[in-house]
Protein backbone atom coordinates (compact mmCIF):
# COMPACT_ATOMS: atom_id res chain seq x y z
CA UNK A 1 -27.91 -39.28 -8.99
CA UNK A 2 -26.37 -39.46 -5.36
CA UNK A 3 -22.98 -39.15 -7.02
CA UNK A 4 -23.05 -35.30 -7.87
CA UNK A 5 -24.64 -34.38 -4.98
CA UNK A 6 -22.06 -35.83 -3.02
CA UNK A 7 -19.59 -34.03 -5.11
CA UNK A 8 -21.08 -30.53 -4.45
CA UNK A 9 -21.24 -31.33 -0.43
CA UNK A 10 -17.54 -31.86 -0.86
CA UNK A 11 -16.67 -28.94 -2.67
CA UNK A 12 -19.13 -26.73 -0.53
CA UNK A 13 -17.37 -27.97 2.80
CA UNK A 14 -13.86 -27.73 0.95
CA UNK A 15 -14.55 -24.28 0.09
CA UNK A 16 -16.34 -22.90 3.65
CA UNK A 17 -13.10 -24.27 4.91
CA UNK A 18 -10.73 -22.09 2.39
CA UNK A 19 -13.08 -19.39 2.90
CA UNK A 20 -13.24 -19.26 6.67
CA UNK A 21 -9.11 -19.71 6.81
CA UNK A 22 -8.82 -17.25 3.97
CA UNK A 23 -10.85 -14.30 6.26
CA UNK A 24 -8.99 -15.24 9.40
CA UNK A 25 -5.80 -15.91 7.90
CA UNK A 26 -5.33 -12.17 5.92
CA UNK A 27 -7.54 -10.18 8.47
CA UNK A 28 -4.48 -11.37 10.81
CA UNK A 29 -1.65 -10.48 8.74
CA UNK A 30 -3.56 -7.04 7.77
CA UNK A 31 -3.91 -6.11 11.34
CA UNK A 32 0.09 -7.44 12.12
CA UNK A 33 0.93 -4.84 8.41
CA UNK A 34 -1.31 -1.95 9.91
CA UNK A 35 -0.10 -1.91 13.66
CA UNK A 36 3.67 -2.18 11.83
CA UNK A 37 2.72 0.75 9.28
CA UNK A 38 0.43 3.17 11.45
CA UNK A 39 3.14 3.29 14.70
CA UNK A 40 4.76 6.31 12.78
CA UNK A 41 1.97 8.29 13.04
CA UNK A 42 0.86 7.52 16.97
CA UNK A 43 3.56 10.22 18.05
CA UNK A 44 2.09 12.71 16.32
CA UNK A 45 -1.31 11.54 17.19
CA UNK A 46 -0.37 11.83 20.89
CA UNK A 47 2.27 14.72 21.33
CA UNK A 48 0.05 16.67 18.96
CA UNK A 49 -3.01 15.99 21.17
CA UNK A 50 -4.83 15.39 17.64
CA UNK A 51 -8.25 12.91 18.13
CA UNK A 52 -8.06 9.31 17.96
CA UNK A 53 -10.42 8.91 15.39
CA UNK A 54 -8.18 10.90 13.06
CA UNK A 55 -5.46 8.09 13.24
CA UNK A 56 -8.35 5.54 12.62
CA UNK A 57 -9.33 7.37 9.65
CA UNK A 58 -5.69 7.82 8.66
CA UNK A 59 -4.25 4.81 9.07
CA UNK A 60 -7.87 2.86 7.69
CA UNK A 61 -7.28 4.27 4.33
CA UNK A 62 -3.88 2.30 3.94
CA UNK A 63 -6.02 -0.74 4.97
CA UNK A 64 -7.01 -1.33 0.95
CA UNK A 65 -3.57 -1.43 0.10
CA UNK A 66 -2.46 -3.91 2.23
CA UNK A 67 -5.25 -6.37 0.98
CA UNK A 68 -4.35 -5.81 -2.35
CA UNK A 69 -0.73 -7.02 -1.68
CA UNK A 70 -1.02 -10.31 0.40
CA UNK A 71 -4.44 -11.89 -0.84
CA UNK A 72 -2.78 -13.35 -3.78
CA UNK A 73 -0.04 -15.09 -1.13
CA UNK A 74 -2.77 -15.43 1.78
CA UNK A 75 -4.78 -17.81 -0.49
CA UNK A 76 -1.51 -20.00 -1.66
CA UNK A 77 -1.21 -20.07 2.46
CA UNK A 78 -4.87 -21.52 3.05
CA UNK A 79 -4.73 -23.81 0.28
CA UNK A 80 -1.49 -25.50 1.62
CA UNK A 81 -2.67 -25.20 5.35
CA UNK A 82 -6.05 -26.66 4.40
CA UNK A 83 -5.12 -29.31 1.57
CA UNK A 84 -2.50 -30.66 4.34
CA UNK A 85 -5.01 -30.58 6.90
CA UNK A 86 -7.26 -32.27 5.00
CA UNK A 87 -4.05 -35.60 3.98
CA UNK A 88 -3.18 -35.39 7.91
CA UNK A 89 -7.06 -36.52 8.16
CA UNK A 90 -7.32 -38.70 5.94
CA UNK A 91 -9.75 -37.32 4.07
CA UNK A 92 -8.57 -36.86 1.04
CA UNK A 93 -8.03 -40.50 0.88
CA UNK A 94 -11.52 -41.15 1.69
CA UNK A 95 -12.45 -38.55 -1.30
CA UNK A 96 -9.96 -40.36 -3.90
CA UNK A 97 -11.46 -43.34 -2.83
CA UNK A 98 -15.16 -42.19 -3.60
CA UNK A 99 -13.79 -41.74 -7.03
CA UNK A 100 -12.98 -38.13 -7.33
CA UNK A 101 -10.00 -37.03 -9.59
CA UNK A 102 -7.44 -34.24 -8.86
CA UNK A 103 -9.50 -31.65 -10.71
CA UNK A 104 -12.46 -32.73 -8.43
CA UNK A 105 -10.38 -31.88 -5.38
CA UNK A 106 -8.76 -28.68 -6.71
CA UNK A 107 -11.89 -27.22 -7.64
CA UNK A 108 -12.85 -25.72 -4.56
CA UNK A 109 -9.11 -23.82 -4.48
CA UNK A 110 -9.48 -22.96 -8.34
CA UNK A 111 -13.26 -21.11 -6.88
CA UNK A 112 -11.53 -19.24 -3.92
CA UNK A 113 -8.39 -18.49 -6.60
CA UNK A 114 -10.94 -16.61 -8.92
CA UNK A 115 -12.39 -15.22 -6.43
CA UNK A 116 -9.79 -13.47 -4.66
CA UNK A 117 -8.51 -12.88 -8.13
CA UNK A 118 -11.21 -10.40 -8.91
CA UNK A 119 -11.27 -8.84 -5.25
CA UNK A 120 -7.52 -7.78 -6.40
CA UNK A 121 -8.55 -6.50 -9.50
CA UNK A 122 -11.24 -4.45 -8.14
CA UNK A 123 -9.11 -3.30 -5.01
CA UNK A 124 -6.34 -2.41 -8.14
CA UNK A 125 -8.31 -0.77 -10.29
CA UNK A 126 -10.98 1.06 -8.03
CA UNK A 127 -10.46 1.11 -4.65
CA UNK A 128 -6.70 1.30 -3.73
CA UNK A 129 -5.97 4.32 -5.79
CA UNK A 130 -8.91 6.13 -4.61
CA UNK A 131 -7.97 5.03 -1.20
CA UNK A 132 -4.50 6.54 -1.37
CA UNK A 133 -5.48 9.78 -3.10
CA UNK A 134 -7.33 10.17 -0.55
CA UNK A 135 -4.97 9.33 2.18
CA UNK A 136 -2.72 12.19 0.93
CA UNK A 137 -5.60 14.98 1.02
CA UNK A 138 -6.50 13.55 4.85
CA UNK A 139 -2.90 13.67 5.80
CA UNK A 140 -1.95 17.31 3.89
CA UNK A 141 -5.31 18.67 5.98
CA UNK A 142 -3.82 17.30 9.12
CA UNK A 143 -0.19 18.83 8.43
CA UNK A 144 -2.52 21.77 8.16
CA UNK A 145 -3.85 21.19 11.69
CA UNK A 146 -0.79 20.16 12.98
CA UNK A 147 1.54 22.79 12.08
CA UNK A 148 -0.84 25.24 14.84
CA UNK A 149 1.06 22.67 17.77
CA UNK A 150 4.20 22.32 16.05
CA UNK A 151 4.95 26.24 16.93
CA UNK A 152 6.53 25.11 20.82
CA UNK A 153 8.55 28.70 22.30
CA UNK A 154 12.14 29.09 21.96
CA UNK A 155 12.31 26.46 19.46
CA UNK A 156 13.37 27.24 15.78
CA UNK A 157 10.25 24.84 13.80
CA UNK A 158 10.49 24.26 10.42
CA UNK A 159 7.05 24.21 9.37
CA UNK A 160 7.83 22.92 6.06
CA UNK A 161 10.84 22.36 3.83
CA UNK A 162 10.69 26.18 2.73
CA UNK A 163 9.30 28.08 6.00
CA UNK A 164 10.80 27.94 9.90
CA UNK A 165 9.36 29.89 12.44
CA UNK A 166 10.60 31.21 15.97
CA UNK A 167 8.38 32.36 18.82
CA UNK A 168 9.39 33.75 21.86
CA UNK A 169 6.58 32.77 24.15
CA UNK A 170 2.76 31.18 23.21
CA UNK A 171 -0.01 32.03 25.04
CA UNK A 172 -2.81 29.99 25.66
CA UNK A 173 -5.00 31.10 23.18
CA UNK A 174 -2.34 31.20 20.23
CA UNK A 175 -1.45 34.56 20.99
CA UNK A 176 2.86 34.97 19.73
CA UNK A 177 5.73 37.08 21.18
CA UNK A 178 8.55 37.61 19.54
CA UNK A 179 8.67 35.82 16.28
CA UNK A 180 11.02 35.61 13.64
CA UNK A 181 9.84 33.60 10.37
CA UNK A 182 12.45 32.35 7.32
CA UNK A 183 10.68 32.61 4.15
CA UNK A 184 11.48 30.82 1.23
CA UNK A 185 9.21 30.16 -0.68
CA UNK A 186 10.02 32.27 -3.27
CA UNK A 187 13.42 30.86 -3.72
CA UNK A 188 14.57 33.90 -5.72
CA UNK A 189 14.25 36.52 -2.63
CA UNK A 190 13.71 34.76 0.62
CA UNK A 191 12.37 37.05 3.33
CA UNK A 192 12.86 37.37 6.95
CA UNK A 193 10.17 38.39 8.79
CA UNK A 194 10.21 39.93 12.41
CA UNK A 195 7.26 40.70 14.63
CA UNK A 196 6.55 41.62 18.10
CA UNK A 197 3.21 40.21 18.91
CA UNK A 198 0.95 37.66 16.39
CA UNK A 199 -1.92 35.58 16.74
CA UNK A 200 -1.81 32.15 15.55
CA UNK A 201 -5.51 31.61 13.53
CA UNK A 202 -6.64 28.34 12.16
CA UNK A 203 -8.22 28.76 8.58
CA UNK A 204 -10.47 26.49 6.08
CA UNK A 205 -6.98 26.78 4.07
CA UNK A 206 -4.55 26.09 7.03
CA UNK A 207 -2.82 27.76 9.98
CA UNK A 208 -2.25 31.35 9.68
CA UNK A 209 0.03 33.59 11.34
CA UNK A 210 -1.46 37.22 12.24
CA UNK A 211 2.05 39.63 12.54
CA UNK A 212 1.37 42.57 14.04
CA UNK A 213 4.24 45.70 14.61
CA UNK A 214 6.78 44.11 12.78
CA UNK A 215 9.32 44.21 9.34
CA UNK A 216 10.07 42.42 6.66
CA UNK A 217 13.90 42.02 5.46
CA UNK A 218 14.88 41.26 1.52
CA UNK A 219 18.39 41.58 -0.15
CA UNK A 220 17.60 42.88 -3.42
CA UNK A 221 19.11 40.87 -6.37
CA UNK A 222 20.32 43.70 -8.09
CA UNK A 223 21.46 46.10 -6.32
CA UNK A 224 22.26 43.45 -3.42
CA UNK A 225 21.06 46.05 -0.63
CA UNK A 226 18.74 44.66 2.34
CA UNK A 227 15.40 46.02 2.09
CA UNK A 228 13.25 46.43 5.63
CA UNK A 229 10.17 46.97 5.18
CA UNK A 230 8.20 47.79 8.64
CA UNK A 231 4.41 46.49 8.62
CA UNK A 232 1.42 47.36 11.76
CA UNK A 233 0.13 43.63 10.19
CA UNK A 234 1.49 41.16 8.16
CA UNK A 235 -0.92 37.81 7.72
CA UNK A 236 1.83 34.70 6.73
CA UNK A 237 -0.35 31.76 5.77
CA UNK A 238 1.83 28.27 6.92
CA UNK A 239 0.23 26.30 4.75
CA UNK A 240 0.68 27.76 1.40
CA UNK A 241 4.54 25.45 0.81
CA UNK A 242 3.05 22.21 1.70
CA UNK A 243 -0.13 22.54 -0.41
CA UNK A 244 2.17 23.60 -3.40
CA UNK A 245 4.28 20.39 -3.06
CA UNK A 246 1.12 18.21 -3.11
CA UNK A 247 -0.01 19.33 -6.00
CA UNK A 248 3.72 18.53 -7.70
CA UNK A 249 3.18 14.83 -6.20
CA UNK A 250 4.11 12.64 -8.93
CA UNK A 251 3.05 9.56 -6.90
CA UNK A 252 2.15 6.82 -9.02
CA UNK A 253 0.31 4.90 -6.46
CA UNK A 254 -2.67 7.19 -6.25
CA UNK A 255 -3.18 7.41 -10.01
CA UNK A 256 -5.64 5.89 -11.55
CA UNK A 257 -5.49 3.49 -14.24
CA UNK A 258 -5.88 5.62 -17.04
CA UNK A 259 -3.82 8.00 -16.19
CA UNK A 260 -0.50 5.13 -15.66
CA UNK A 261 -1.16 4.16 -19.56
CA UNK A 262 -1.24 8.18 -19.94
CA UNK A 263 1.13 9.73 -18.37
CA UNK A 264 1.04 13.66 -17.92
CA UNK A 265 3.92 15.41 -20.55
CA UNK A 266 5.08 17.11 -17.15
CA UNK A 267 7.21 13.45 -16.23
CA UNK A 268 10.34 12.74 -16.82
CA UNK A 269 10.97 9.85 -18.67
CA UNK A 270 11.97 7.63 -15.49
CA UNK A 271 8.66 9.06 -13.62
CA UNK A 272 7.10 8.14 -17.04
CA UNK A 273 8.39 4.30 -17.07
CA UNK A 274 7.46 4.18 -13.46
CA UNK A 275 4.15 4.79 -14.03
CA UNK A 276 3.75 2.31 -17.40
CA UNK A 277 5.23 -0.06 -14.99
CA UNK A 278 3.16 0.55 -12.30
CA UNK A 279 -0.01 0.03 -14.72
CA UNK A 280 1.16 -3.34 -15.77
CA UNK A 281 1.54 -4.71 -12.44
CA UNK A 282 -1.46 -3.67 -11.55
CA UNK A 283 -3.41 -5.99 -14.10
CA UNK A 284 -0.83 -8.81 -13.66
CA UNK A 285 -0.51 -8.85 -10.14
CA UNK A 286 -4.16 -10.17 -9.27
CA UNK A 287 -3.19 -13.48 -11.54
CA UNK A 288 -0.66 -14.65 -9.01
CA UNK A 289 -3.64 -15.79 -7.05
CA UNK A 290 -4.56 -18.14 -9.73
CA UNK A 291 -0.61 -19.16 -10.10
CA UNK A 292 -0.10 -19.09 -6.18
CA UNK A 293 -3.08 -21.39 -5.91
CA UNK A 294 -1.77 -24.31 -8.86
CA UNK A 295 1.89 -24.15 -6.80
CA UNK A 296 -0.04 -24.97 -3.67
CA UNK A 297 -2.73 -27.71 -5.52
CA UNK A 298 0.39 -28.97 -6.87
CA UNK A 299 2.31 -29.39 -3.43
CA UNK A 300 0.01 -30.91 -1.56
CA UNK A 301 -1.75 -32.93 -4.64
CA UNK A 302 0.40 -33.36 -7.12
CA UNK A 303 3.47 -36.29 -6.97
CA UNK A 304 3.26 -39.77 -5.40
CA UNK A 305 0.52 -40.81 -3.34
CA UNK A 306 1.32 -41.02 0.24
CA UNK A 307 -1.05 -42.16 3.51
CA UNK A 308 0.70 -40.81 6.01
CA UNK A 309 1.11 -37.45 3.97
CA UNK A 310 4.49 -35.15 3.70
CA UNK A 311 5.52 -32.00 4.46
CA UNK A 312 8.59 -31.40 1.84
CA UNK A 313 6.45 -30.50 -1.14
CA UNK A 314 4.44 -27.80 1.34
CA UNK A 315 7.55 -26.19 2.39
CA UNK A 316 9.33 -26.56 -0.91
CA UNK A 317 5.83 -24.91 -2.40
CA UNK A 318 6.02 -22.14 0.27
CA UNK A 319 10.15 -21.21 -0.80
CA UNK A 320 8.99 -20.62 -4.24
CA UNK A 321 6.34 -18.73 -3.64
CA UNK A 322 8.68 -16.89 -1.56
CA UNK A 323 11.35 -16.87 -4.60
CA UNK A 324 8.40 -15.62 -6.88
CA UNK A 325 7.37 -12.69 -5.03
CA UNK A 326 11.20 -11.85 -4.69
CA UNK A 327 11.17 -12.29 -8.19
CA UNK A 328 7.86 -10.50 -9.40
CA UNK A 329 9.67 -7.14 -7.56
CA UNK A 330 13.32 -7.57 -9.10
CA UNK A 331 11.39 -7.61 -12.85
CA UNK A 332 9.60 -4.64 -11.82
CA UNK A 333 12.65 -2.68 -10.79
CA UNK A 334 14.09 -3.46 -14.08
CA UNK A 335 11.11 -2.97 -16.24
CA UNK A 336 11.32 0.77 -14.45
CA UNK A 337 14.81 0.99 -15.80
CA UNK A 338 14.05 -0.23 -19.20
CA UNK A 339 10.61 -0.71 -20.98
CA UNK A 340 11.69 -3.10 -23.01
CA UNK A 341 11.07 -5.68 -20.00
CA UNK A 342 7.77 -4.62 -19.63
CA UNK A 343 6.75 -8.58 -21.24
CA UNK A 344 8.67 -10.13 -18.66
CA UNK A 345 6.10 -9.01 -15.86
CA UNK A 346 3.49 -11.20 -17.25
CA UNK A 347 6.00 -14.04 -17.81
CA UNK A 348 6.80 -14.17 -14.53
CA UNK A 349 3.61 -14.16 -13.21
CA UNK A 350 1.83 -16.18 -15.68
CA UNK A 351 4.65 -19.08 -16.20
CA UNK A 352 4.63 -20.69 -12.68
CA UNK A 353 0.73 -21.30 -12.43
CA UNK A 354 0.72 -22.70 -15.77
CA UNK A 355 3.53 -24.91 -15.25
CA UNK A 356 1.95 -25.88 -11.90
CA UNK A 357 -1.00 -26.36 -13.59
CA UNK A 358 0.52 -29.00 -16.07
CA UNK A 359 2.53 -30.89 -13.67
CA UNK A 360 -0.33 -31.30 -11.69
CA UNK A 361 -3.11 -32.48 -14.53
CA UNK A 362 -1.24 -34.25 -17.30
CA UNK A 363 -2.43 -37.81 -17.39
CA UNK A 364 1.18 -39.34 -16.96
CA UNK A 365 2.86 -37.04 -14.60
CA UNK A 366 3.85 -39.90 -11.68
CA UNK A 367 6.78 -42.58 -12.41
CA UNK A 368 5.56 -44.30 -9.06
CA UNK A 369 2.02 -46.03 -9.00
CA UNK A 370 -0.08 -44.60 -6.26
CA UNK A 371 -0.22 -47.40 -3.26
């Protein structure tokens, strides 16, 4: 009766270990990812004079993401790290020697595997899409706010892709002199647009542009004449170009996982495969935990029985892992480029844990006795 409860101290202290290493290890490398990923937006944070909190907010929502993407290879870390720790010790010798198998000793691993395994899934499914849908809204509402500080005097700004604006001078409470604005957002008869004076006001829809005393200059198409058209006040909304190309954002990353198996009829059929693609990996790309995990069990478990430990089969574990995750991306690229692949994402996330997993518990798998 002693025996089992032995067993479950073992596998509860294994597992705080993982567990403990698992937090510290990934919170690390997602704080190293987000400083790396979030120093593009600290100049417009600071030239713009925008609040700190919005760059929290900003740069928190691609926090999910990042998880998502190195759990899987944070866990194969711990379990190697640990597992070695653990040989350098001794104590795995101590625990063989109590009579526990390697099944006994993976356990713990195989707990934190499944664990972080469904995390993935629910960060895949749920919480990274929603995440990065609502990333873009946060960051199209800024370009809103920003586009009031992007207006700096005798500078041509283009305020998007299809409007840039001149001023002559700003005032310090938004009030314009001398602007010219290039209009193209109707890409059939772009506009210029002169003004003396303006007022630059902030609306629940974006910056605005108040023209006041000013003209508006068209060629027609037909007749190919210019057109002036003078104006006492002309309101020029800033934001009306940017909000246009959000909405034709064809981004499969914020879609959600009915819509990837569903693609609009709007795609094109690369945009389509993309997004099939893109729903696959998904649902696969949580198992590599589980296969991660039996390459690591396998390195530092698996093979002749050594005292004094080794560290070959850890860093031979750790290049193909590396190779794997190389590998995992290269099928994806292809399977974008022709469907036909699509099988060959599970395959080559499913058929490394499960060889792992037979190398390291078939009954006959050492030509050396253990010592």
């Amino acid at each position: 009766m002693q025996r089992p409860l032995t067993i479950n101290r073992i596998d509860r202290y294994i597992f705080t270990q993982l567990s403990l290493a698992l937090a510290l290890v990934t919170a690390g490398l997602v704080a190293l990812i987000w400083l790396t990923q979030s120093l593009r937006f600290i100049q417009i944070i600071v030239n713009r004079g925008l609040s700190p909190f919005v760059f929290i907010k900003l740069t928190a929502l691609l926090v999910p993401s990042f998880v998502a993407t190195i759990l899987p290879i944070t866990c194969f870390i711990v379990v190697v790290f640990v597992y070695a720790r653990l040989s350098g010790d001794r104590e795995l010798t101590v625990m063989r020697a109590a009579g526990m198998s390697d099944f006994a000793l993976a356990r713990p691993a195989l707990a934190m595997a499944a664990l972080v395994m469904a995390i993935c899934y629910y960060l895949n499914i749920f919480m990274v899409p929603a995440a990065l849908d609502s990333f873009r809204a946060y960051q199209f509402e800024i370009r809103n706010q920003i586009a009031a500080f992007l207006l700096e005097p005798g500078v041509f700004t283009p305020v998007s892709d299809d409007v840039t604006v001149y001023v002559q001078s700003r005032g310090a409470d938004n009030s314009l002199k001398g602007i010219l604005i290039e209009d193209s957002r109707d890409r059939s008869s772009p506009a210029t647009i002169l003004a003396r004076t303006g007022q630059l006001v902030m609306t629940p829809q974006g910056p605005m542009v108040v023209l006041q005393d000013g003209s508006r200059q068209q060629v027609d198409e037909k007749t190919g004449r210019l057109d002036v058209l003078t104006f006492a006040r002309n309101d020029i909304s800033l934001a009306q170009s940017a909000k246009t190309s959000a909405l034709d954002d064809t981004d499969s990353a914020a879609a959600s996982l009915d819509d990837l198996f569903h693609p609009r009829p709007t795609l094109t059929p690369s945009e389509r495969a993309k997004w099939l693609v893109e729903a696959q990996r998904r649902l696969s790309a949580p198992l590599t935990a589980i296969g991660f995990t039996f390459i690591g069990l396998f390195a530092v478990l698996g093979g002749a029985f050594r005292r004094h430990g080794g560290i070959m089969r850890p860093l031979l574990a750790v290049v193909v892992v590396t190779l794997l995750v190389a590998l995992n991306l290269g099928v994806n690229n292809f399977a974008t480029r022709s469907l036909g692949l699509l099988p060959l994402i599970w395959v080559s996330v499913l058929l490394p844990g499960v060889a792992a997993a037979v190398l390291l518990f078939m009954p006959h798998r050492f030509k050396v006795r253990r010592a």
